[in-house]
PDB file of N, CA and C in Angstrom:
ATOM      1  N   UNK A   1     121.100 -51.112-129.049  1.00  0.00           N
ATOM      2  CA  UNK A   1     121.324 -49.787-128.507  1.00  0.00           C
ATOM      3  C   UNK A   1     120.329 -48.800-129.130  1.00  0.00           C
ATOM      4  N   UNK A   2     120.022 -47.962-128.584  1.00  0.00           N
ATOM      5  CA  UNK A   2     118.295 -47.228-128.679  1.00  0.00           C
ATOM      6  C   UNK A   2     119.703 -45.789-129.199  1.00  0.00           C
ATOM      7  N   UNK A   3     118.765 -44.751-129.891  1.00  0.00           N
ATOM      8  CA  UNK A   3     119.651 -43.472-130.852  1.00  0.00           C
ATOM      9  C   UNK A   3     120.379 -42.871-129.744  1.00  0.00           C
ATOM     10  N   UNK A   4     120.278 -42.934-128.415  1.00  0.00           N
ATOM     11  CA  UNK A   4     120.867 -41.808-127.429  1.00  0.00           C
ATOM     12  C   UNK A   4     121.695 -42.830-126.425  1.00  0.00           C
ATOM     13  N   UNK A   5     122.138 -43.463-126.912  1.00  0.00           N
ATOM     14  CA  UNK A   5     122.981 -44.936-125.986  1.00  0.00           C
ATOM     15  C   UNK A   5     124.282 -44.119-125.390  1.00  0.00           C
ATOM     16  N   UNK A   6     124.472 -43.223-125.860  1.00  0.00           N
ATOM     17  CA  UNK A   6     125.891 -42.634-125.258  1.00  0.00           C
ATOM     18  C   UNK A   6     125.583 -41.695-124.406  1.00  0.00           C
ATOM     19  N   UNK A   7     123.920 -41.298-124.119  1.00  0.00           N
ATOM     20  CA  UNK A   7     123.767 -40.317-123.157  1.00  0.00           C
ATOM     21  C   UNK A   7     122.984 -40.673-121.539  1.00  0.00           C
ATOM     22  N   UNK A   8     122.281 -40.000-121.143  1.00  0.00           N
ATOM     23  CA  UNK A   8     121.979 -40.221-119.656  1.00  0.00           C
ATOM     24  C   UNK A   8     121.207 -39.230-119.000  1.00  0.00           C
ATOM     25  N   UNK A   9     119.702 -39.301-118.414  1.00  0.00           N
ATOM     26  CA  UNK A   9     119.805 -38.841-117.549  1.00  0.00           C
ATOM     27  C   UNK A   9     119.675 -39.207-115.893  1.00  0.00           C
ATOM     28  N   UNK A  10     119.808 -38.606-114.909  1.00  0.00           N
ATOM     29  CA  UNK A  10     120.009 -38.958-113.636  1.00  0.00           C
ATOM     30  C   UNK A  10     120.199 -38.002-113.022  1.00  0.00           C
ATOM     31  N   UNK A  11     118.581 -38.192-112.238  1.00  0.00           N
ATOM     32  CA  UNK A  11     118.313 -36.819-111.041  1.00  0.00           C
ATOM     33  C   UNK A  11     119.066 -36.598-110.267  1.00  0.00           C
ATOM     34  N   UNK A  12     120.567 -37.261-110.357  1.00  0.00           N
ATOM     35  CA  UNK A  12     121.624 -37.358-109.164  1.00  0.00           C
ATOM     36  C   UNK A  12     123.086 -36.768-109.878  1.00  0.00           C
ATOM     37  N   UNK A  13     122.693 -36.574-110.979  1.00  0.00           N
ATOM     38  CA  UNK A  13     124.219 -36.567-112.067  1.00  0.00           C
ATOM     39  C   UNK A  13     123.782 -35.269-112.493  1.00  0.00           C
ATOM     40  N   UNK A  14     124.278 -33.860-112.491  1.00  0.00           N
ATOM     41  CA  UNK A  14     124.264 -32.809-112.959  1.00  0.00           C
ATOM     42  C   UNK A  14     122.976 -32.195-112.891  1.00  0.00           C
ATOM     43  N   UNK A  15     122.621 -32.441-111.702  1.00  0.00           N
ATOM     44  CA  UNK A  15     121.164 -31.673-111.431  1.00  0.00           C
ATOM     45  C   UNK A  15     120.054 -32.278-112.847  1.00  0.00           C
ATOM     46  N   UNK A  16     120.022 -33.360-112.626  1.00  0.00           N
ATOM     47  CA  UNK A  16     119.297 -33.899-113.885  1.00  0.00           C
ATOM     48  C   UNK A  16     119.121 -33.666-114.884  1.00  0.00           C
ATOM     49  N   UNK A  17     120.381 -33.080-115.620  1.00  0.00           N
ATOM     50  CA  UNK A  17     120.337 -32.353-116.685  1.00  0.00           C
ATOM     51  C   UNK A  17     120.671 -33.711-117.730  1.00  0.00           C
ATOM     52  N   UNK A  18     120.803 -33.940-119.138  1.00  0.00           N
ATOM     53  CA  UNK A  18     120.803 -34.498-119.872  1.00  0.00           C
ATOM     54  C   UNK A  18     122.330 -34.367-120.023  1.00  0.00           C
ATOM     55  N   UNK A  19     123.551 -35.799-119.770  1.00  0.00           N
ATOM     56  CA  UNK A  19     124.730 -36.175-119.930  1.00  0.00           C
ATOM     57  C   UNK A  19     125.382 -36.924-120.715  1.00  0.00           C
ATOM     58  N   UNK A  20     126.588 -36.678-121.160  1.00  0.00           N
ATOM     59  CA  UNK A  20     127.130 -37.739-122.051  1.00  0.00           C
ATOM     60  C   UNK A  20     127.767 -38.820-121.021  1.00  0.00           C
ATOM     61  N   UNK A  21     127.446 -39.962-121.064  1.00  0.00           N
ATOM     62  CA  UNK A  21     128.047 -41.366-120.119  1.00  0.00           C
ATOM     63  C   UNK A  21     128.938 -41.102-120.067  1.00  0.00           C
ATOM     64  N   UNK A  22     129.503 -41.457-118.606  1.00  0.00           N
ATOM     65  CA  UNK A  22     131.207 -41.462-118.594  1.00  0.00           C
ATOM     66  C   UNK A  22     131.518 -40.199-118.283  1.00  0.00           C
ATOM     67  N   UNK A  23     130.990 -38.968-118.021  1.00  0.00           N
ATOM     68  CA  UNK A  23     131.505 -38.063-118.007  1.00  0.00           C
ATOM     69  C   UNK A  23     130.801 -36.812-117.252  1.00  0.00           C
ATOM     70  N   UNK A  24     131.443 -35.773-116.967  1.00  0.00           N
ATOM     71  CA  UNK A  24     130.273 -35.004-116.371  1.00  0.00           C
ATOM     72  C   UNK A  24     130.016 -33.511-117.466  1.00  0.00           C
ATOM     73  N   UNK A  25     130.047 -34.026-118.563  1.00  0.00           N
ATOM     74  CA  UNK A  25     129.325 -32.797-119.654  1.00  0.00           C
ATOM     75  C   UNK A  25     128.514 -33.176-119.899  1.00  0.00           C
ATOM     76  N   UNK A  26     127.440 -32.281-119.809  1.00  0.00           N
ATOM     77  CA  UNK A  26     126.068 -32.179-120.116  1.00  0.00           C
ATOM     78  C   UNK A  26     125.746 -31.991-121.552  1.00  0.00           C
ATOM     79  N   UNK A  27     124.508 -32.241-122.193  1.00  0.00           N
ATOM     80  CA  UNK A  27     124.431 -32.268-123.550  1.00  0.00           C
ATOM     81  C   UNK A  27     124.732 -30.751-123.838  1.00  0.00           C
ATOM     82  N   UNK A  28     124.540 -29.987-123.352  1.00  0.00           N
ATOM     83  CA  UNK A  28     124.039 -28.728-123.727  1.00  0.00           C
ATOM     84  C   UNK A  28     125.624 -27.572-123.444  1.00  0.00           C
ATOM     85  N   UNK A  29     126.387 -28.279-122.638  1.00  0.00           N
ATOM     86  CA  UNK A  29     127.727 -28.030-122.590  1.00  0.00           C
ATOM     87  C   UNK A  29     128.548 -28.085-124.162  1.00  0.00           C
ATOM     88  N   UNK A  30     128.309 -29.853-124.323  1.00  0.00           N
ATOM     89  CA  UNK A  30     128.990 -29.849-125.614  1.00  0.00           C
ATOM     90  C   UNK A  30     128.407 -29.015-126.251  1.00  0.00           C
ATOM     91  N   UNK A  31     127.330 -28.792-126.708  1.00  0.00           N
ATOM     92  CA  UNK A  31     126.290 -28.339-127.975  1.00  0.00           C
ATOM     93  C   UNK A  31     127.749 -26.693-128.006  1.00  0.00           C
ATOM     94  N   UNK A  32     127.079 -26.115-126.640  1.00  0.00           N
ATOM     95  CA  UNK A  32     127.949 -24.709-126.549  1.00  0.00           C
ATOM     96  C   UNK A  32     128.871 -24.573-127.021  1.00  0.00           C
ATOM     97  N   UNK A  33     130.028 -25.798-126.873  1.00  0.00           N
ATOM     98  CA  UNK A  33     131.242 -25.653-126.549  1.00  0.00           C
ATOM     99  C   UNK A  33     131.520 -25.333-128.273  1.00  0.00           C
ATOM    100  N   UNK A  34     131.308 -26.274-129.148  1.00  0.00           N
ATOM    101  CA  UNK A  34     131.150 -26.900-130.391  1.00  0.00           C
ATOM    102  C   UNK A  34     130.717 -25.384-131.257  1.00  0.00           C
ATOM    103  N   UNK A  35     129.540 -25.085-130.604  1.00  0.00           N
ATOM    104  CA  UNK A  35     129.069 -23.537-130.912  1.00  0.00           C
ATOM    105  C   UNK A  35     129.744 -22.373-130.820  1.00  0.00           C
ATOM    106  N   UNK A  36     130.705 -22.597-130.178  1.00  0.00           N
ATOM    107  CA  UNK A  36     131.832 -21.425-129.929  1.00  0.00           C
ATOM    108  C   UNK A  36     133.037 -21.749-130.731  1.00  0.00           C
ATOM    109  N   UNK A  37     132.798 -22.202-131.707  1.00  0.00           N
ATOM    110  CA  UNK A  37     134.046 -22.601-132.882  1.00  0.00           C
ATOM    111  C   UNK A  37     135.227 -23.444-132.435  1.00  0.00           C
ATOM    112  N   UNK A  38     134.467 -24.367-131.480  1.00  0.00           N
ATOM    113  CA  UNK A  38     135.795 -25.688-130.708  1.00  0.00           C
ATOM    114  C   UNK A  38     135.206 -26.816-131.303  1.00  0.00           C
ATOM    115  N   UNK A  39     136.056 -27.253-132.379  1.00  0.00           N
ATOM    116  CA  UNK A  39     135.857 -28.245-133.341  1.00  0.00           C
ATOM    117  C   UNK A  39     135.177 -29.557-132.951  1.00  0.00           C
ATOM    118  N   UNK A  40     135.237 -30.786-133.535  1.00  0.00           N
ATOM    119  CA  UNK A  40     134.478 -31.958-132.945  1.00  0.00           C
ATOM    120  C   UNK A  40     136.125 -32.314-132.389  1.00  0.00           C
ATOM    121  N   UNK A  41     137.172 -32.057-133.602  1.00  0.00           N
ATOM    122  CA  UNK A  41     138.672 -32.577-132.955  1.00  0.00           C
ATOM    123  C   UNK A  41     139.154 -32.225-132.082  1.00  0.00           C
ATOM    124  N   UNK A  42     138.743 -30.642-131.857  1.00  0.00           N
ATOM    125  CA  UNK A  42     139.599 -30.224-130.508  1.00  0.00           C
ATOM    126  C   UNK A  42     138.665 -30.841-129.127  1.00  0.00           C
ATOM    127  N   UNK A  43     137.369 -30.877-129.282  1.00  0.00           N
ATOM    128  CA  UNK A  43     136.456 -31.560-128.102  1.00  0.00           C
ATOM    129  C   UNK A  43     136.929 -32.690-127.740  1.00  0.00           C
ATOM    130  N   UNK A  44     137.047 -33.591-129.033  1.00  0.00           N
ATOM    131  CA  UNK A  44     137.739 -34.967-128.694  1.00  0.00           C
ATOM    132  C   UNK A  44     139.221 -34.420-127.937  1.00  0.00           C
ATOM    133  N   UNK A  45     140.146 -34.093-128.287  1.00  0.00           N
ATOM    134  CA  UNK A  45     141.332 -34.199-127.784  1.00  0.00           C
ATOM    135  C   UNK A  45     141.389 -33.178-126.557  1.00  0.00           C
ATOM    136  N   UNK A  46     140.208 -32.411-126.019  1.00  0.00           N
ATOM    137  CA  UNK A  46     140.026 -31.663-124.816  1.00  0.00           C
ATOM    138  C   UNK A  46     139.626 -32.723-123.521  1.00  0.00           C
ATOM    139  N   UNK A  47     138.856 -33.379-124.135  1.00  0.00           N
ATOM    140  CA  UNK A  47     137.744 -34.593-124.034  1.00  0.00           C
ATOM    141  C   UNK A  47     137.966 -36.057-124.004  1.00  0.00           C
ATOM    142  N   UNK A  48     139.178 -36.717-124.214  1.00  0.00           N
ATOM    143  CA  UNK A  48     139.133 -38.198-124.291  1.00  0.00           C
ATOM    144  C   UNK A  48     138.243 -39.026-124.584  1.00  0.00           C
ATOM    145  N   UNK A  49     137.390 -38.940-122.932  1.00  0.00           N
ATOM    146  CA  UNK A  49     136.314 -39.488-123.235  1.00  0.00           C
ATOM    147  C   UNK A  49     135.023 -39.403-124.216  1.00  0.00           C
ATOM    148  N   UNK A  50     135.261 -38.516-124.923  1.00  0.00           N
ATOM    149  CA  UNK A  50     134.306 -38.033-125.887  1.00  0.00           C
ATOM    150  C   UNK A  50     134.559 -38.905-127.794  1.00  0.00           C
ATOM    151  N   UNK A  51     133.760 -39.192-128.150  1.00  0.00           N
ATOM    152  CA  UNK A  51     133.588 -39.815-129.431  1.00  0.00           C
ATOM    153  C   UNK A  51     133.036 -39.000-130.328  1.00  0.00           C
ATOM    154  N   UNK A  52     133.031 -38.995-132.032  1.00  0.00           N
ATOM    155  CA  UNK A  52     132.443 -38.329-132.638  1.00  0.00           C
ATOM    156  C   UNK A  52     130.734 -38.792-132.468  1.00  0.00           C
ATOM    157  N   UNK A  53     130.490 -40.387-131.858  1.00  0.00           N
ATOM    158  CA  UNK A  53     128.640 -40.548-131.599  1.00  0.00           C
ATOM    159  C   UNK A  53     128.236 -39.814-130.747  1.00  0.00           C
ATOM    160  N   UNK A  54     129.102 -39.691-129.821  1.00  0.00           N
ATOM    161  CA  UNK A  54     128.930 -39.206-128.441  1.00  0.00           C
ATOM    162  C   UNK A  54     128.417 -37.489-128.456  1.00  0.00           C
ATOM    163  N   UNK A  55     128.974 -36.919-129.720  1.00  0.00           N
ATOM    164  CA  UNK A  55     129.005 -35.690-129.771  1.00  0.00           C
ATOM    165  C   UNK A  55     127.662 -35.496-130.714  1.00  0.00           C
ATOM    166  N   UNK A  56     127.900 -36.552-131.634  1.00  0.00           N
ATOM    167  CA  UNK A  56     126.647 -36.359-132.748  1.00  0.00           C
ATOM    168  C   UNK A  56     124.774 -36.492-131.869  1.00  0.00           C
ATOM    169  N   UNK A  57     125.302 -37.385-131.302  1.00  0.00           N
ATOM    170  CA  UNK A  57     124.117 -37.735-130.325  1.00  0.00           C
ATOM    171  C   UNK A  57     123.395 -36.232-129.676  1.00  0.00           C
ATOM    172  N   UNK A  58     124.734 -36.008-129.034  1.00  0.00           N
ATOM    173  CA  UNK A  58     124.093 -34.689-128.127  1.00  0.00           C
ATOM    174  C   UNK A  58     123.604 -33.607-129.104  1.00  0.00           C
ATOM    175  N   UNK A  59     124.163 -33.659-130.357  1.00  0.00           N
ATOM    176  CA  UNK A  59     123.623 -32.225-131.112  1.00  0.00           C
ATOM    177  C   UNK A  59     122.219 -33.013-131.596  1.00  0.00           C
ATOM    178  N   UNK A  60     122.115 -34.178-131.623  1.00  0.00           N
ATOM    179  CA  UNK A  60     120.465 -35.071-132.427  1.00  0.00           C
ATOM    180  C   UNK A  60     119.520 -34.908-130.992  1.00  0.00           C
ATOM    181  N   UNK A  61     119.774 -34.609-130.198  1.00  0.00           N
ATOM    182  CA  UNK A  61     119.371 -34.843-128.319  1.00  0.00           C
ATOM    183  C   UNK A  61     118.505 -33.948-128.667  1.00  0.00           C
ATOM    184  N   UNK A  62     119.772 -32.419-128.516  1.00  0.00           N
ATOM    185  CA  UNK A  62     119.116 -31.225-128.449  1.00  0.00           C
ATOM    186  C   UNK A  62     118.453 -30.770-129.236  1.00  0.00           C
ATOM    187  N   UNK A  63     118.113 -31.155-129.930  1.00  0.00           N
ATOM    188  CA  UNK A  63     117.397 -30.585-131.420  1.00  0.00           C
ATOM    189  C   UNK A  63     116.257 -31.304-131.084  1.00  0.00           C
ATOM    190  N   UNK A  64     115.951 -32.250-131.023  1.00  0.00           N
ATOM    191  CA  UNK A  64     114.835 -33.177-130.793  1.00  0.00           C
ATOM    192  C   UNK A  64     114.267 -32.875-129.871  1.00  0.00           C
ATOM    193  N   UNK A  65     114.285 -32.703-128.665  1.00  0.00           N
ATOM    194  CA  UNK A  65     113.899 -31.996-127.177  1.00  0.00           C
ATOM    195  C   UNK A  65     114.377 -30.269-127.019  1.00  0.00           C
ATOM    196  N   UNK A  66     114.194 -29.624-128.431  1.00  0.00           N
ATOM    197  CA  UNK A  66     114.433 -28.568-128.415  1.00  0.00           C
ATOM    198  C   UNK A  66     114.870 -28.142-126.735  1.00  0.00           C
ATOM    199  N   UNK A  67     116.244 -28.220-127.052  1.00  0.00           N
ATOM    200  CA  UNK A  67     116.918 -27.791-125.668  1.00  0.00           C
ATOM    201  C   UNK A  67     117.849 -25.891-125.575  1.00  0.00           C
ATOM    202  N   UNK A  68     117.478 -25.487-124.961  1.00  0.00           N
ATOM    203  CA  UNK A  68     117.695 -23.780-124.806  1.00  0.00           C
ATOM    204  C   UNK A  68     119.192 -23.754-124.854  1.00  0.00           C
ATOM    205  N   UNK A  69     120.105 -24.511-125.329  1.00  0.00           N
ATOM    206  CA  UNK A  69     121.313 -25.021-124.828  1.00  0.00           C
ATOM    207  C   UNK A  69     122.108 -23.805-125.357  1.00  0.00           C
ATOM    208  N   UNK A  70     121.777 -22.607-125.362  1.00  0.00           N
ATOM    209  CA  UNK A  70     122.748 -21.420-125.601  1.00  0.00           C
ATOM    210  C   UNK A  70     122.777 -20.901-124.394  1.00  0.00           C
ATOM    211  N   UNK A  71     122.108 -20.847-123.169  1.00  0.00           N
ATOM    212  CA  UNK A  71     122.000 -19.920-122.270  1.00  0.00           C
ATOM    213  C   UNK A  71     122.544 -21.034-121.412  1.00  0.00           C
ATOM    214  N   UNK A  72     122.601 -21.910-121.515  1.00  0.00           N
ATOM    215  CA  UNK A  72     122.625 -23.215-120.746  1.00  0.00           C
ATOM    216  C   UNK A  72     123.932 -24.035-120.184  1.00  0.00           C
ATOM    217  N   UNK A  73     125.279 -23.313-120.648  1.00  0.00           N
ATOM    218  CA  UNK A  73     126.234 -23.043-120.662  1.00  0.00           C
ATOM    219  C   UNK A  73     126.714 -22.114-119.855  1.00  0.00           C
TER     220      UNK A  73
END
């Protein structure tokens, strides 16, 4: 499994925005969400489908592909 195995993109899945598998939040959703003082626990338990890799990933995503992910939300 390559560092971003829990994510996705697909010119057909959220206007090709960068996704967590399984789901239709975008990296830059979580990043926000997380950013607005909604814990990794409350994401998970908002979230099911969501893992603490799943989440770690998207904040290693956006940082790496410097993603605008404040407005982006």
């Amino acid at each position: 499994m390559g560092p971003f195995d829990k994510l996705a993109v697909d010119p057909t899945h959220l206007n090709g925005e960068p996704y967590l598998r399984g789901t239709r939040l975008s990296v830059s959703r979580v990043v926000w969400l997380s950013d607005q003082s909604l814990s990794w626990e409350a994401l998970i338990e908002d979230f099911p489908e969501l893992d603490d890799v799943a989440i770690r990933q998207a904040y290693e995503y956006a940082q790496a592909n410097d993603q605008a992910i404040r407005s982006a939300a």
